[in-house]
Protein backbone atom coordinates (compact mmCIF):
# COMPACT_ATOMS: atom_id res chain seq x y z
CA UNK A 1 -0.57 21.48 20.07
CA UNK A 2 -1.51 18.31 22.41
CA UNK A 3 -1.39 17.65 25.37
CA UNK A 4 2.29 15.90 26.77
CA UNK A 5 1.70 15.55 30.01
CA UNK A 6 1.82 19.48 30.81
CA UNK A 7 5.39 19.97 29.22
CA UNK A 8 5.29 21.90 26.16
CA UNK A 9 6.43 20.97 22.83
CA UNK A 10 8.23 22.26 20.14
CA UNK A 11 6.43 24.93 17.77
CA UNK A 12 7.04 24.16 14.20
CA UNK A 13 9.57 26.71 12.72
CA UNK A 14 9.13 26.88 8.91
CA UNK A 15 10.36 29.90 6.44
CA UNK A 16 8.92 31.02 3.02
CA UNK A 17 7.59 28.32 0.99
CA UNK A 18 8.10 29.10 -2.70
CA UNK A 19 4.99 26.95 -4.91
CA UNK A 20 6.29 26.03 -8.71
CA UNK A 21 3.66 24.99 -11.24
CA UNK A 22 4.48 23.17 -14.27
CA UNK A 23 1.75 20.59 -14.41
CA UNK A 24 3.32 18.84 -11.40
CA UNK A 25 2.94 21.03 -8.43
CA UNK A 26 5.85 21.30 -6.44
CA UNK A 27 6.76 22.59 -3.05
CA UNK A 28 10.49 24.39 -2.71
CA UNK A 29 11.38 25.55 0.70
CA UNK A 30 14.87 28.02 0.75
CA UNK A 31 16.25 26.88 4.33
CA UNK A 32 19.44 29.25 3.99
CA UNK A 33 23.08 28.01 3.09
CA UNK A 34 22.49 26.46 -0.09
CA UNK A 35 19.97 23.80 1.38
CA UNK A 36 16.63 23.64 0.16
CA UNK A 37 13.91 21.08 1.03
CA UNK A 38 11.44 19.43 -1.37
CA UNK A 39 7.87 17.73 -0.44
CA UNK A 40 8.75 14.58 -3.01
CA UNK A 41 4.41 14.70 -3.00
CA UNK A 42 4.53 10.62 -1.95
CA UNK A 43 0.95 9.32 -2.88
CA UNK A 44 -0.24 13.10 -3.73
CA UNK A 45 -0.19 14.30 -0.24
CA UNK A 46 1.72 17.19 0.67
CA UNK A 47 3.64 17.93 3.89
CA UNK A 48 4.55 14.01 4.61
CA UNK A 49 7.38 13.51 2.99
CA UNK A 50 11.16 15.53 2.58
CA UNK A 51 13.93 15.25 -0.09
CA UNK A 52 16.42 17.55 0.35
CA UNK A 53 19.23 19.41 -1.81
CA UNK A 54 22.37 20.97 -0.92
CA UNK A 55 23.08 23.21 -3.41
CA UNK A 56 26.70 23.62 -2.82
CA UNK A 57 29.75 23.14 -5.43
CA UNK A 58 28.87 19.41 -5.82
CA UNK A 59 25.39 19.30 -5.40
CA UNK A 60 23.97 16.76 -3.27
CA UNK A 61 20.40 15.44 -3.32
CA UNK A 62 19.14 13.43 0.48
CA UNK A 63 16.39 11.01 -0.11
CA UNK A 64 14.49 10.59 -3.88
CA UNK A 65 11.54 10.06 -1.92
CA UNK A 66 9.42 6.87 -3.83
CA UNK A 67 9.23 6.09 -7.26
CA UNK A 68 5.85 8.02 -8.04
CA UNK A 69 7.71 11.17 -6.90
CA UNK A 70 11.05 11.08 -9.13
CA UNK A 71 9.46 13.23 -11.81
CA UNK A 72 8.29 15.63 -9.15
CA UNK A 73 11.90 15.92 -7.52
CA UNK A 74 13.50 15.94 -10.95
CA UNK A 75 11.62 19.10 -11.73
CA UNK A 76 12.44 20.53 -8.39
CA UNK A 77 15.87 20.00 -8.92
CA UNK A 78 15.55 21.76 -12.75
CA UNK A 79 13.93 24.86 -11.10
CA UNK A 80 16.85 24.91 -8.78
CA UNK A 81 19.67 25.12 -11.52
CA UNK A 82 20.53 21.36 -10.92
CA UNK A 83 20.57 19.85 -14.85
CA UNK A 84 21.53 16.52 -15.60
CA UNK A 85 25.23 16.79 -15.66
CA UNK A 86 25.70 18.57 -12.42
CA UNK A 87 24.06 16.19 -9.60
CA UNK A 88 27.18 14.68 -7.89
CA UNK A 89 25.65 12.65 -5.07
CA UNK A 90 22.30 10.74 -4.17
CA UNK A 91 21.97 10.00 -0.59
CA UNK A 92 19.39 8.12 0.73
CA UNK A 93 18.92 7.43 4.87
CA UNK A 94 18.03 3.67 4.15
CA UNK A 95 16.32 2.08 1.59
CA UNK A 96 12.82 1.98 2.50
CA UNK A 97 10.63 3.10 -0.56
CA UNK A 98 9.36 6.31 0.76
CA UNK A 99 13.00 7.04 1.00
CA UNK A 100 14.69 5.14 -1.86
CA UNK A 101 12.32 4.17 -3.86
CA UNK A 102 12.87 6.33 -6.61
CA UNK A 103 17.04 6.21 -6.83
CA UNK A 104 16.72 4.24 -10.16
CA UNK A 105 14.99 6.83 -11.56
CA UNK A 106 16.70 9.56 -10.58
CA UNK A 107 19.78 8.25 -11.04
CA UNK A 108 18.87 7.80 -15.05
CA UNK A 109 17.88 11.69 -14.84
CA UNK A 110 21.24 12.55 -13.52
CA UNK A 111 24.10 10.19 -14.68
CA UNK A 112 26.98 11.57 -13.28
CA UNK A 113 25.82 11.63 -9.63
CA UNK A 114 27.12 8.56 -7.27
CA UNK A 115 24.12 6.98 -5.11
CA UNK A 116 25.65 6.74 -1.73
CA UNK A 117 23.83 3.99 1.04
CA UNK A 118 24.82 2.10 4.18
CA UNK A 119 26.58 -0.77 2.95
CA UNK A 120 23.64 -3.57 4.45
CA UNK A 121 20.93 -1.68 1.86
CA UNK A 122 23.77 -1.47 -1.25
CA UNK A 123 22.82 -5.15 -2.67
CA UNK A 124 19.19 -4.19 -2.57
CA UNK A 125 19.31 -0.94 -4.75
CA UNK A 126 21.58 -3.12 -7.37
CA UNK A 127 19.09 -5.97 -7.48
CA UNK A 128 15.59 -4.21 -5.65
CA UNK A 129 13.67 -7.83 -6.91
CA UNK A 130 13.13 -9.18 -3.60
CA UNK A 131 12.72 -6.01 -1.98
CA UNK A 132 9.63 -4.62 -4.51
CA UNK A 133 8.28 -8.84 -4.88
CA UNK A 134 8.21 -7.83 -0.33
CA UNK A 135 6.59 -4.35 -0.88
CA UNK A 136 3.68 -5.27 -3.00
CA UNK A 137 2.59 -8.68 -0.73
CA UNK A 138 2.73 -5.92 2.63
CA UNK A 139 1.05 -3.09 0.49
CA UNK A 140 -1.31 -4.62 -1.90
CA UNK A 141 -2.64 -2.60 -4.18
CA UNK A 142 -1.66 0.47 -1.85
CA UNK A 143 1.92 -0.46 -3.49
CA UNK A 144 1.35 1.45 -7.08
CA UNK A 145 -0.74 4.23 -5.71
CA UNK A 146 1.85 5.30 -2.61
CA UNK A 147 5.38 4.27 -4.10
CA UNK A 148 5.69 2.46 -7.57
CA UNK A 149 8.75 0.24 -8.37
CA UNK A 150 11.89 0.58 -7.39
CA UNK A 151 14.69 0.29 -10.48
CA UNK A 152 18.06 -1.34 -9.90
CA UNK A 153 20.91 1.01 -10.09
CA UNK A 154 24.14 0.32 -11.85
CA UNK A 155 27.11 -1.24 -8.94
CA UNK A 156 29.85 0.83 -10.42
CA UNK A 157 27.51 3.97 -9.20
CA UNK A 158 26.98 2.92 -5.54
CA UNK A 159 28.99 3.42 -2.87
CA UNK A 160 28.46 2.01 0.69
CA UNK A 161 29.04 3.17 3.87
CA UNK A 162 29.65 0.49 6.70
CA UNK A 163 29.70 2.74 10.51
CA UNK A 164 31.23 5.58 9.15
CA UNK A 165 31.96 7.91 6.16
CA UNK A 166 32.59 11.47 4.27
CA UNK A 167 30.64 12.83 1.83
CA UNK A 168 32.85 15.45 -0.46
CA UNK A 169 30.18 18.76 -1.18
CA UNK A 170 32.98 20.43 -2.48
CA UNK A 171 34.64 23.03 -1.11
CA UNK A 172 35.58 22.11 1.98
CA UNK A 173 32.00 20.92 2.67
CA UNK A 174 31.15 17.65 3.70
CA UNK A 175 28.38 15.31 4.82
CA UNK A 176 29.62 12.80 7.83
CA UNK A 177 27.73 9.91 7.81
CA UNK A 178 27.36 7.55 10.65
CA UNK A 179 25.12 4.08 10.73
CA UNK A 180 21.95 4.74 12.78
CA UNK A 181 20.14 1.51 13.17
CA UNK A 182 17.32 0.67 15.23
CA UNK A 183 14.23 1.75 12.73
CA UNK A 184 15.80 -0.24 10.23
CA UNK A 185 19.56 -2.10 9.98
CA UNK A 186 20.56 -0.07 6.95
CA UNK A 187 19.58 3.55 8.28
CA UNK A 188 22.49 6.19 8.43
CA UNK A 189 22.40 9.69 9.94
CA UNK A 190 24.30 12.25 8.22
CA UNK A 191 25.44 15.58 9.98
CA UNK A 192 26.33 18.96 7.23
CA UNK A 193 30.12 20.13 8.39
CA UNK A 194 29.03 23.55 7.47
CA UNK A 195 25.50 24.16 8.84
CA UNK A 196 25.10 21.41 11.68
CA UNK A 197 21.78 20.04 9.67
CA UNK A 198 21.75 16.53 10.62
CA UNK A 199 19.31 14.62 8.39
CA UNK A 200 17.53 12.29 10.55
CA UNK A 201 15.79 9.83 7.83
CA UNK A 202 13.41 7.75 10.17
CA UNK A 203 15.79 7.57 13.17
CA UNK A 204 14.13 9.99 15.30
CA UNK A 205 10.00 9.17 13.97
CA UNK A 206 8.00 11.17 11.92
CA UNK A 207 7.50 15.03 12.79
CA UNK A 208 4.42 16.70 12.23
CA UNK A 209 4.94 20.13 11.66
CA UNK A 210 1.35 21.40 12.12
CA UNK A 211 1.47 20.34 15.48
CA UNK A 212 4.96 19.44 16.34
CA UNK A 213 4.37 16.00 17.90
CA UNK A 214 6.64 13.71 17.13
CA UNK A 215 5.32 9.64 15.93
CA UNK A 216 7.05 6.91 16.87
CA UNK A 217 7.96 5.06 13.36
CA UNK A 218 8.83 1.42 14.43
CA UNK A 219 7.72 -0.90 11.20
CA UNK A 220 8.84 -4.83 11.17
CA UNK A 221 11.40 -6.46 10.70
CA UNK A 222 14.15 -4.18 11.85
CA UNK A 223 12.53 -2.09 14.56
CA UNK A 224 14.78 -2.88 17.78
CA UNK A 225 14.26 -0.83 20.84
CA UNK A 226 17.85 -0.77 22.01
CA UNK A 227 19.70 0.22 19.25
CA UNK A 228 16.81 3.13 18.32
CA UNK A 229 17.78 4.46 21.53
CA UNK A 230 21.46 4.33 20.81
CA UNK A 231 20.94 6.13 18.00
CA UNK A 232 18.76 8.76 19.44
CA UNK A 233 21.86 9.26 21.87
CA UNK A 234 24.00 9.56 18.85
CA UNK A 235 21.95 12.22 17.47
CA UNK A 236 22.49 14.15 20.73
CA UNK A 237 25.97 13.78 21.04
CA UNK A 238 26.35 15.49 17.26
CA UNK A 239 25.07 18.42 19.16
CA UNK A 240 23.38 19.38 15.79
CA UNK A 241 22.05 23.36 15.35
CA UNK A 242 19.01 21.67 13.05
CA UNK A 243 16.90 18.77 12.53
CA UNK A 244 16.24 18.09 8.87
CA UNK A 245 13.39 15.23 9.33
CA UNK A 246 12.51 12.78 6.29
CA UNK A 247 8.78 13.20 7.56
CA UNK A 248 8.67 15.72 7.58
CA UNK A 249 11.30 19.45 7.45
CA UNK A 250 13.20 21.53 9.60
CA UNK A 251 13.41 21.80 13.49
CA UNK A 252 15.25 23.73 15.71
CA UNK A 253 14.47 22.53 18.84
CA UNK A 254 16.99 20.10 18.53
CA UNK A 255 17.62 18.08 22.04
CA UNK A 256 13.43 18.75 22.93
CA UNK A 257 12.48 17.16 20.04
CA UNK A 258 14.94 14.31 20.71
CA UNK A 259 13.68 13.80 23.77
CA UNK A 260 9.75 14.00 22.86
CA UNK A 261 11.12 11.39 20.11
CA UNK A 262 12.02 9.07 23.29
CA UNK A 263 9.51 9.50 25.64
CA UNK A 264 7.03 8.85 23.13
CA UNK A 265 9.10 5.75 21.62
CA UNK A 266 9.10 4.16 25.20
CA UNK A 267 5.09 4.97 25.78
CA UNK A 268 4.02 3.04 22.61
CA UNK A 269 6.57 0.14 23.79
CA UNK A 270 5.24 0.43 27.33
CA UNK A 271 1.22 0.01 26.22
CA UNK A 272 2.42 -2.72 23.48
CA UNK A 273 4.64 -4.76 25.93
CA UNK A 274 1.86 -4.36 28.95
CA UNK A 275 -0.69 -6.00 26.27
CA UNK A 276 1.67 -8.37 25.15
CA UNK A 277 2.55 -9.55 28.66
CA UNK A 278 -1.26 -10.89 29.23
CA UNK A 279 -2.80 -11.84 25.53
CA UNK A 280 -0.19 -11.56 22.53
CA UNK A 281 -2.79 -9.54 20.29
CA UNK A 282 -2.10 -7.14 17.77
CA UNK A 283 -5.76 -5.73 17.44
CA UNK A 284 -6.09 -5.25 21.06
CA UNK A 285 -2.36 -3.66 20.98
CA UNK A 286 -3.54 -1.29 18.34
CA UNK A 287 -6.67 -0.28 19.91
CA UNK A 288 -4.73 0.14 23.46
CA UNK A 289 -2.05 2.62 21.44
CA UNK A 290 -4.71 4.52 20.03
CA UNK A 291 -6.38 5.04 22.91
CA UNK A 292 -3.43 6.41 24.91
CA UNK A 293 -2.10 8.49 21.47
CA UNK A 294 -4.96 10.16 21.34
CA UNK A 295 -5.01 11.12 25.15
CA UNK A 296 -1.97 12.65 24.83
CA UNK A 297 -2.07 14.24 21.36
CA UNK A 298 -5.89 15.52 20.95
CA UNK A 299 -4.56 18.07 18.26
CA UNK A 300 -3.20 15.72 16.32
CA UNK A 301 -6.44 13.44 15.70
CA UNK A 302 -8.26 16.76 15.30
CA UNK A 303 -8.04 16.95 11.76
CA UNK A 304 -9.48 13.72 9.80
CA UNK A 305 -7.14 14.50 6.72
CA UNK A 306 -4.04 14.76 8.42
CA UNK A 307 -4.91 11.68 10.71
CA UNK A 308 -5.38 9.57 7.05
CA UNK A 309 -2.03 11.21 5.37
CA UNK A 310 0.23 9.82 8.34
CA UNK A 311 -1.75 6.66 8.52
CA UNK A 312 -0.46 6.46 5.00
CA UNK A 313 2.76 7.15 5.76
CA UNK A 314 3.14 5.05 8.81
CA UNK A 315 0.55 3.17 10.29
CA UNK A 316 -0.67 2.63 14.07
CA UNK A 317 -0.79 -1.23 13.15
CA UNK A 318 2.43 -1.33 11.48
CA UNK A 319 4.40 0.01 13.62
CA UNK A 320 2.90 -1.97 16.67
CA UNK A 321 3.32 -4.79 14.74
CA UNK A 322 7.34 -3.74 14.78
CA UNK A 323 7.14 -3.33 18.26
CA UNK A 324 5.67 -6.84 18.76
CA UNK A 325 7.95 -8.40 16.20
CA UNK A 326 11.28 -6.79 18.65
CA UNK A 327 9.27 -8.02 21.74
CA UNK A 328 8.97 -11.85 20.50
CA UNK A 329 13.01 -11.66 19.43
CA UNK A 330 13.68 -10.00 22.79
CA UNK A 331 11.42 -12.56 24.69
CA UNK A 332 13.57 -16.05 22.54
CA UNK A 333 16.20 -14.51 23.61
């Protein structure tokens, strides 16, 4: 665990994991009440990022995770008595292509199930052109290897939520779904009626469940300090009994872990905008983030692997460069 200034953190709380061999190894995690949690593998690496399904009487599957992973999460879903006719819903958090990026795909494998996104990401998932032509000049070659292509999905199968909507899981059972901006302009939360999971996409950073630090996850062009704290107060106020992160699983330490997600948030902003104030400079800004991240989290830099996996996943220069990107918008205006 590091060190956070002499207050303790949350200790990961994880059940049985369940492995699944069929020449794609897969990870199946039984978090009670029909919901079960999927490592979608992105890039090969386990424990970085989370699909989700709820299992109930119209099955509902949160994030596809990228491209690469769809065959992975269709097997999951096969092992879990979810065939091709039964899917009803595909939900993804926004349309980032860790998260979305393989919705085309899984929508093929499951033809009756509705894709369901916040109504600024919609036109993107119907024509993803511009959005993969943007993915592969940021990523390079990193592009194939992490994520693959996104495929367009049909219009008559979307439906988009604008601040608010339902979600029917049959039965009684719903998802409400609420727009959570501030890591990205099309980012929803979405809060289970029956078990009080609220799935947190990239709205509250990236949890690492080996240590339980929470990571700041702040990537141009929508990262906007303000309305990432809103939404961290939104998350409060749905007084959830779980956290069901994107990166990555469950936590029960709901309002601490909201809270680390904030102080650390306002840290990284604090080094970035102290930099920023004498010499805009994004290497400098970097190194200066490092340097205090790994002051206060000395557990989490412990392990070279694990230090490369969330690197992957969401980069120290990346997300300062978000930070400096909402600093020069904040500063024009």
């Amino acid at each position: 665990m590091g060190d956070h200034g002499g207050r303790a953190c949350a200790q990961p709380v994880r059940t049985a994991l369940f492995r699944h061999t069929d020449g794609v190894s897969e990870i199946i995690e039984d978090l009670g009440n029909d919901v079960f949690h999927v490592d979608t593998r992105m890039g090969g690496y386990e424990g970085i990022t989370s699909g989700y399904l709820i299992r109930s009487s119209r099955p509902c599957l949160i994030e596809t995770g990228a491209a690469r992973s769809a065959d992975v999460v269709v097997r999951a879903l096969e092992e879990l008595g979810v065939g091709p006719q039964d899917l009803a819903t595909i939900v993804v958090t926004h349309i980032h292509l860790d998260h979305a990026g393989g919705v085309g795909d899984i929508a093929e494998a499951f033809p009756q199930a509705q894709v369901v996104v916040q109504e600024r990401g919609a036109r993107h998932l119907v024509d993803p052109t511009k959005l993969v032509a943007s993915a592969h000049r940021v990523f390079g070659e990193a592009m194939d290897r992490l994520f693959g292509d996104l495929r367009p999905v049909p219009a008559e199968r979307i439906t988009a939520i604008a601040e608010i909507g339902s979600i029917d899981l049959g039965d009684g059972r719903r998802l409400d779904a609420f727009h959570n901006p501030g890591h990205a302009s099309h980012h929803v939360g979405l809060l289970d009626s029956e078990t009080g999971d609220l799935y947190t996409g990239d709205a509250a950073g990236v949890y690492v469940p080996e240590t339980a630090d929470v990571r700041p996850s702040t990537p141009p062009p929508d990262f906007d300090l303000d309305l990432t704290l809103s939404s961290l107060g939104r998350m409060r106020d749905a007084q959830a009994n779980r956290l069901l992160f994107s990166h990555f699983g469950p936590v029960t330490t709901v309002q601490e872990t909201l809270d680390r997600s904030e102080e650390e948030l306002r840290l990284w902003v604090e080094v970035v905008e102290q930099v920023h104030a004498v010499e805009p400079n994004l290497d400098h800004a970097v190194a200066m983030v490092r340097e205090r991240d790994l002051a206060r989290n000395p557990t989490f830099y412990a392990d070279d692997d694990r230090v490369l996996k969330f690197e992957e996943l969401s980069s120290v220069e990346a997300n300062v460069s978000g930070i400096i990107r909402w600093l020069n918008r904040r500063d024009q205006a």
